[in-house]
C-alpha atoms as a PDB file:
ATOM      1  CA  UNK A   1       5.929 -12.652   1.301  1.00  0.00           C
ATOM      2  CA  UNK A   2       9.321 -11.613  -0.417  1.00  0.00           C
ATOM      3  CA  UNK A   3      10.649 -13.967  -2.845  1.00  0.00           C
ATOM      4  CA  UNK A   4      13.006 -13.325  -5.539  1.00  0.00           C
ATOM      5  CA  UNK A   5      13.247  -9.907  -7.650  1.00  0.00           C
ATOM      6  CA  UNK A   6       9.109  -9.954  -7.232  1.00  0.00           C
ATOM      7  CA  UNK A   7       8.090  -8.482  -3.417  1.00  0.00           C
ATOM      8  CA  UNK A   8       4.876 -10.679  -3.629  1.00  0.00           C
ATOM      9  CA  UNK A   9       2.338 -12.781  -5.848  1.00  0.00           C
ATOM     10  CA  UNK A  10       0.309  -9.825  -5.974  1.00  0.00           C
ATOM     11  CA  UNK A  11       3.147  -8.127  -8.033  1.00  0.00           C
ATOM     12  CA  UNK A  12       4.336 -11.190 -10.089  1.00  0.00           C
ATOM     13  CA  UNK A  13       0.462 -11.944 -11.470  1.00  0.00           C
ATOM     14  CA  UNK A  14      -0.026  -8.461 -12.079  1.00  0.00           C
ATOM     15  CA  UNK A  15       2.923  -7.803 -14.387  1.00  0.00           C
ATOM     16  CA  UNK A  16       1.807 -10.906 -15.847  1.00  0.00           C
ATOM     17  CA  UNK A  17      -1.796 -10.155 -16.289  1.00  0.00           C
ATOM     18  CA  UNK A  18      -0.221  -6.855 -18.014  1.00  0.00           C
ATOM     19  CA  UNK A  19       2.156  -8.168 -20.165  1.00  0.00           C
ATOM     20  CA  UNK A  20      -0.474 -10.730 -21.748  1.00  0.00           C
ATOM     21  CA  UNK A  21      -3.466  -8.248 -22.073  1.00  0.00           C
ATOM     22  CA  UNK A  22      -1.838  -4.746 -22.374  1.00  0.00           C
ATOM     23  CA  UNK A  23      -3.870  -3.459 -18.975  1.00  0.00           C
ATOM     24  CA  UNK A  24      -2.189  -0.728 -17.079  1.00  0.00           C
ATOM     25  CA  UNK A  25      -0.304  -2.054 -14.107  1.00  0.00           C
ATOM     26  CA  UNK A  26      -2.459   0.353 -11.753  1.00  0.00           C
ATOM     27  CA  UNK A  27      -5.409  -1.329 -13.499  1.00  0.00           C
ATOM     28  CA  UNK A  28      -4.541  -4.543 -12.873  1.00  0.00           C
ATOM     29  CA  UNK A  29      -3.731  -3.801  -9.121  1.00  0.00           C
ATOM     30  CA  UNK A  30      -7.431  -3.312  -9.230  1.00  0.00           C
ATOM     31  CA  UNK A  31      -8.913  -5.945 -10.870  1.00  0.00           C
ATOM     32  CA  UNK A  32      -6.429  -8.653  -8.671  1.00  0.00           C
ATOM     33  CA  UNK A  33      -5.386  -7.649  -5.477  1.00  0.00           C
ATOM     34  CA  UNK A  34      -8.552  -8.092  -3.361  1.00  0.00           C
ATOM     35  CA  UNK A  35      -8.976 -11.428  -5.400  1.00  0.00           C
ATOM     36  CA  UNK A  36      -5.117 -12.398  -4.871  1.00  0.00           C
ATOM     37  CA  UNK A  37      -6.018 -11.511  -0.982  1.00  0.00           C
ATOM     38  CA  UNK A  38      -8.792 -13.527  -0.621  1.00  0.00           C
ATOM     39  CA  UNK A  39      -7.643 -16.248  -1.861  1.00  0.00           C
ATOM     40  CA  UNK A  40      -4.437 -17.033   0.523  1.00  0.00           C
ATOM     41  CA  UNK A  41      -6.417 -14.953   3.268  1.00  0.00           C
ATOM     42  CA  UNK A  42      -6.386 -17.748   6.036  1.00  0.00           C
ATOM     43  CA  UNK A  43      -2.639 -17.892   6.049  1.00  0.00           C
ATOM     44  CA  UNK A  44      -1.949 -14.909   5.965  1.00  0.00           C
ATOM     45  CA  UNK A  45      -4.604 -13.189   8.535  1.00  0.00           C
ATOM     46  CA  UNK A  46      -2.113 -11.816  10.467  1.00  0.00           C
ATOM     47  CA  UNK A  47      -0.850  -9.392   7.849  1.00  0.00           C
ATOM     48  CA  UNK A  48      -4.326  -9.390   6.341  1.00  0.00           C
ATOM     49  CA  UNK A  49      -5.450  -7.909   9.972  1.00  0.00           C
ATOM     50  CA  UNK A  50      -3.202  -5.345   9.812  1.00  0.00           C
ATOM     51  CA  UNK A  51      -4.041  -4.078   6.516  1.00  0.00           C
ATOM     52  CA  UNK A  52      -8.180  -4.436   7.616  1.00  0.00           C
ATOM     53  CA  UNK A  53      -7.010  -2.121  10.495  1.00  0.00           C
ATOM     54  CA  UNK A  54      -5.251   0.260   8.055  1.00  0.00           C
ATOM     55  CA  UNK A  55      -7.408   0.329   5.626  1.00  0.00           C
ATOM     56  CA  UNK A  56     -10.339   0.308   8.529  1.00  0.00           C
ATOM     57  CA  UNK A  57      -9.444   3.910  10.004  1.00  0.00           C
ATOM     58  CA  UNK A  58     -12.256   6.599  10.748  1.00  0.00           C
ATOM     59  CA  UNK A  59     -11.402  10.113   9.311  1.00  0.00           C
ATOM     60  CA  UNK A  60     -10.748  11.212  12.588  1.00  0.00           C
ATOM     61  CA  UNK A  61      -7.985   8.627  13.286  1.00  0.00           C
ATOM     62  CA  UNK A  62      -9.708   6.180  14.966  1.00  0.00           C
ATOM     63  CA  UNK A  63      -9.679   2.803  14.165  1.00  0.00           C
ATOM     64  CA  UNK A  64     -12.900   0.179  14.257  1.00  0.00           C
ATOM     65  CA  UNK A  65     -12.490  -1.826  16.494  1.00  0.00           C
ATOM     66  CA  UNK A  66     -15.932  -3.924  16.187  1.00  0.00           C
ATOM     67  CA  UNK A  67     -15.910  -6.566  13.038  1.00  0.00           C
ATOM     68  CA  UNK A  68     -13.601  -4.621  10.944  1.00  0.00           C
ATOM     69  CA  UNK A  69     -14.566  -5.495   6.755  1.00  0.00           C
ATOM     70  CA  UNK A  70     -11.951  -8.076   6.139  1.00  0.00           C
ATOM     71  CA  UNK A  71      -8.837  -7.082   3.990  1.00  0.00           C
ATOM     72  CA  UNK A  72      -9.882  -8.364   0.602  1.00  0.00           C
ATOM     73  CA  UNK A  73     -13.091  -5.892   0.945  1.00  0.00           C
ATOM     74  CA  UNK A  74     -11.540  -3.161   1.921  1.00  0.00           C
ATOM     75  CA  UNK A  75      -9.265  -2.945  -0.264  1.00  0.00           C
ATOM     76  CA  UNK A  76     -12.087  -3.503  -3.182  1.00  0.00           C
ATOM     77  CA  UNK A  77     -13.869  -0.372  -1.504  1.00  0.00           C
ATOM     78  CA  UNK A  78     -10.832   1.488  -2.059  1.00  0.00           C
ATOM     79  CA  UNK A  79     -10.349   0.321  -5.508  1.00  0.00           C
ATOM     80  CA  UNK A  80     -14.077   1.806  -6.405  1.00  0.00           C
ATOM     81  CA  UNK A  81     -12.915   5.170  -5.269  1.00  0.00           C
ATOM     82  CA  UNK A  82     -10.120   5.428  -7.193  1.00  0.00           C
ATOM     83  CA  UNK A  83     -11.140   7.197 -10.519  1.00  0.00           C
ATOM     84  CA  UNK A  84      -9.905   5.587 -13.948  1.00  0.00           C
ATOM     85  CA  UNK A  85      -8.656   2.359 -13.011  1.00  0.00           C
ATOM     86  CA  UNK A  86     -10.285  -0.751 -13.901  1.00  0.00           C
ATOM     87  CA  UNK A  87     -12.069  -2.655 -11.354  1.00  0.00           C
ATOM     88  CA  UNK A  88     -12.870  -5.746 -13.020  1.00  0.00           C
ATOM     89  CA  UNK A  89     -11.621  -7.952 -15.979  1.00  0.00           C
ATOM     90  CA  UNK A  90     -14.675  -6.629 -18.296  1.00  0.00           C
ATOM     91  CA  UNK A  91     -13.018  -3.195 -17.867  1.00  0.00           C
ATOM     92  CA  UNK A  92      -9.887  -4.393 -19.417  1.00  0.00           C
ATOM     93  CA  UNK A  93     -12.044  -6.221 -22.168  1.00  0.00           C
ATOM     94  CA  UNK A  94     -10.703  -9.551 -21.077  1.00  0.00           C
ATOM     95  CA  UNK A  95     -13.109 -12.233 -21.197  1.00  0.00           C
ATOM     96  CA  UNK A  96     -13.477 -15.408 -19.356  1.00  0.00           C
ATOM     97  CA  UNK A  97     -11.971 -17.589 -22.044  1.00  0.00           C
ATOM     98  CA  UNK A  98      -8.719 -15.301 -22.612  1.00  0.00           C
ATOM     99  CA  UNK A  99      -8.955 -15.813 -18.431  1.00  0.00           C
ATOM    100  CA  UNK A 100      -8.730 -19.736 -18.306  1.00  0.00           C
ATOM    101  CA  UNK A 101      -5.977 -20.113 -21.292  1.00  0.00           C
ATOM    102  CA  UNK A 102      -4.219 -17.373 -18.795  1.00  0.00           C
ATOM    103  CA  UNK A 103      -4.505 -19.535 -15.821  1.00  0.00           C
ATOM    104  CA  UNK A 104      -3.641 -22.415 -17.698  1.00  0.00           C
ATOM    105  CA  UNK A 105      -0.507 -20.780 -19.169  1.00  0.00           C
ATOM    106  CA  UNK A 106       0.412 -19.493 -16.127  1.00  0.00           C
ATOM    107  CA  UNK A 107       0.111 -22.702 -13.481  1.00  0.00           C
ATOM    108  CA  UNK A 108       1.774 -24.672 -16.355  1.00  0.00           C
ATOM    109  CA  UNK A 109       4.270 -21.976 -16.927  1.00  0.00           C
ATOM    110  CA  UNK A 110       4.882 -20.913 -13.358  1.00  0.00           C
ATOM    111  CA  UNK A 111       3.088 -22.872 -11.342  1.00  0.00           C
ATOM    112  CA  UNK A 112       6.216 -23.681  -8.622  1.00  0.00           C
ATOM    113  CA  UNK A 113       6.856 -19.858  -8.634  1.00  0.00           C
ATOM    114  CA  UNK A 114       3.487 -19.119  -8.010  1.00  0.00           C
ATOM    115  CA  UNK A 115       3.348 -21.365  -5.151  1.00  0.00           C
ATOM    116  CA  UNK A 116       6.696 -20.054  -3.580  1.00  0.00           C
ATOM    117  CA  UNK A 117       5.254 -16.634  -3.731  1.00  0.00           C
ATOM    118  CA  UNK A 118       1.987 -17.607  -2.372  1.00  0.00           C
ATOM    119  CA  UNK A 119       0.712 -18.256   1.108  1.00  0.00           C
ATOM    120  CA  UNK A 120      -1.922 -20.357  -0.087  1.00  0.00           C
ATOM    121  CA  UNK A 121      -0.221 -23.035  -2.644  1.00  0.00           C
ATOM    122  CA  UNK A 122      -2.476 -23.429  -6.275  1.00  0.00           C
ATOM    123  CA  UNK A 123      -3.351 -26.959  -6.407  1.00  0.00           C
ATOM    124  CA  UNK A 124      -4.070 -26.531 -10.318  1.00  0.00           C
ATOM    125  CA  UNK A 125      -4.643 -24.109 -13.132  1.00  0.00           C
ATOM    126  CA  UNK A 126      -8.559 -24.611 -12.229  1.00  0.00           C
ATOM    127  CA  UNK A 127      -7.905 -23.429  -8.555  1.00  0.00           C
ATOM    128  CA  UNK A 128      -5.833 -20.108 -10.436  1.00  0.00           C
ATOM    129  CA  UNK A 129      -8.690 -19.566 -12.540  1.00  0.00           C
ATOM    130  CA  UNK A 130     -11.232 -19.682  -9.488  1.00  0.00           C
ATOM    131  CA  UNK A 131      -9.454 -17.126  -7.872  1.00  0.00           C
ATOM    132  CA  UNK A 132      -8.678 -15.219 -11.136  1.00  0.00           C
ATOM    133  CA  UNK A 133     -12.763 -14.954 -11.445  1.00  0.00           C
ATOM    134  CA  UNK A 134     -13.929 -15.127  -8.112  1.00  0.00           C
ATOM    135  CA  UNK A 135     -16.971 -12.430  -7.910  1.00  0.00           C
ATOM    136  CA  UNK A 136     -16.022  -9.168  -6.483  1.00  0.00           C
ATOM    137  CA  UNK A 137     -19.359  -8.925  -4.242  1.00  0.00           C
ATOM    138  CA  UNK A 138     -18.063 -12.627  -2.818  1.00  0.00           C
ATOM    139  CA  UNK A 139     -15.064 -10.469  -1.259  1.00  0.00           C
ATOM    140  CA  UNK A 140     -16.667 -10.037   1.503  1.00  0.00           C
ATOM    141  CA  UNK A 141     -16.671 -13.808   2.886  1.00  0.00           C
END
């Protein structure tokens, strides 16, 4: 998933997402990556195992091996631990509309780029927007 000067989508849409609503990058690793996850999650299980598996340990060391919570999830439970970052857009005080003109802006702005970085090509600023908003609790699907 390296492409370019950004290592992933994850990282391009988050300094985005910063850059247009003045949100902490930490904060916006919260609010996006289990959504950014999810959404290219069937090509990309393999790696998306290996984080579940990661991310899936027992204190003691050892790892679930029954049904382990898929990637997107855990890393949304981790994201709740983590004291003073932002865990959803409402945190950041951006709203729904300033989300669509984003998703807009960015498929029209940087919609090939977004695809190159992506698993899972964006068929349209809609589809962005989707994933953008998709409901935390919906994670884990």
């Amino acid at each position: 998933l390296n492409t370019g000067c950004y290592p992933s989508i994850a990282h391009f849409i988050q300094n985005q997402y910063s850059a247009r609503f003045n949100v902490h990058q930490g904060a916006c690793s919260g609010i996006l990556s289990a959504r950014i996850l999810h959404h290219h999650r069937e090509e990309s299980s393999l790696y998306q195992k290996s984080i579940s598996q990661a991310l899936g340990m027992e204190e003691n060391g050892d790892r679930e091996q029954q049904s382990l919570p898929s990637a997107p999830q855990l890393v949304s439970d981790l994201v709740v631990t983590l004291p003073g970052v932002a865990k959803d857009h409402a945190d950041a005080k951006v709203d729904e509309e300033m989300l669509r003109d984003f998703a807009e802006y960015m498929y029209n702005q940087y919609g090939e780029k977004l695809n190159k970085l992506s698993p899972k090509s964006f068929c349209n600023a809609e589809e962005f927007f989707e994933m953008l908003t998709l409901p935390i609790a919906s994670l884990a699907e």
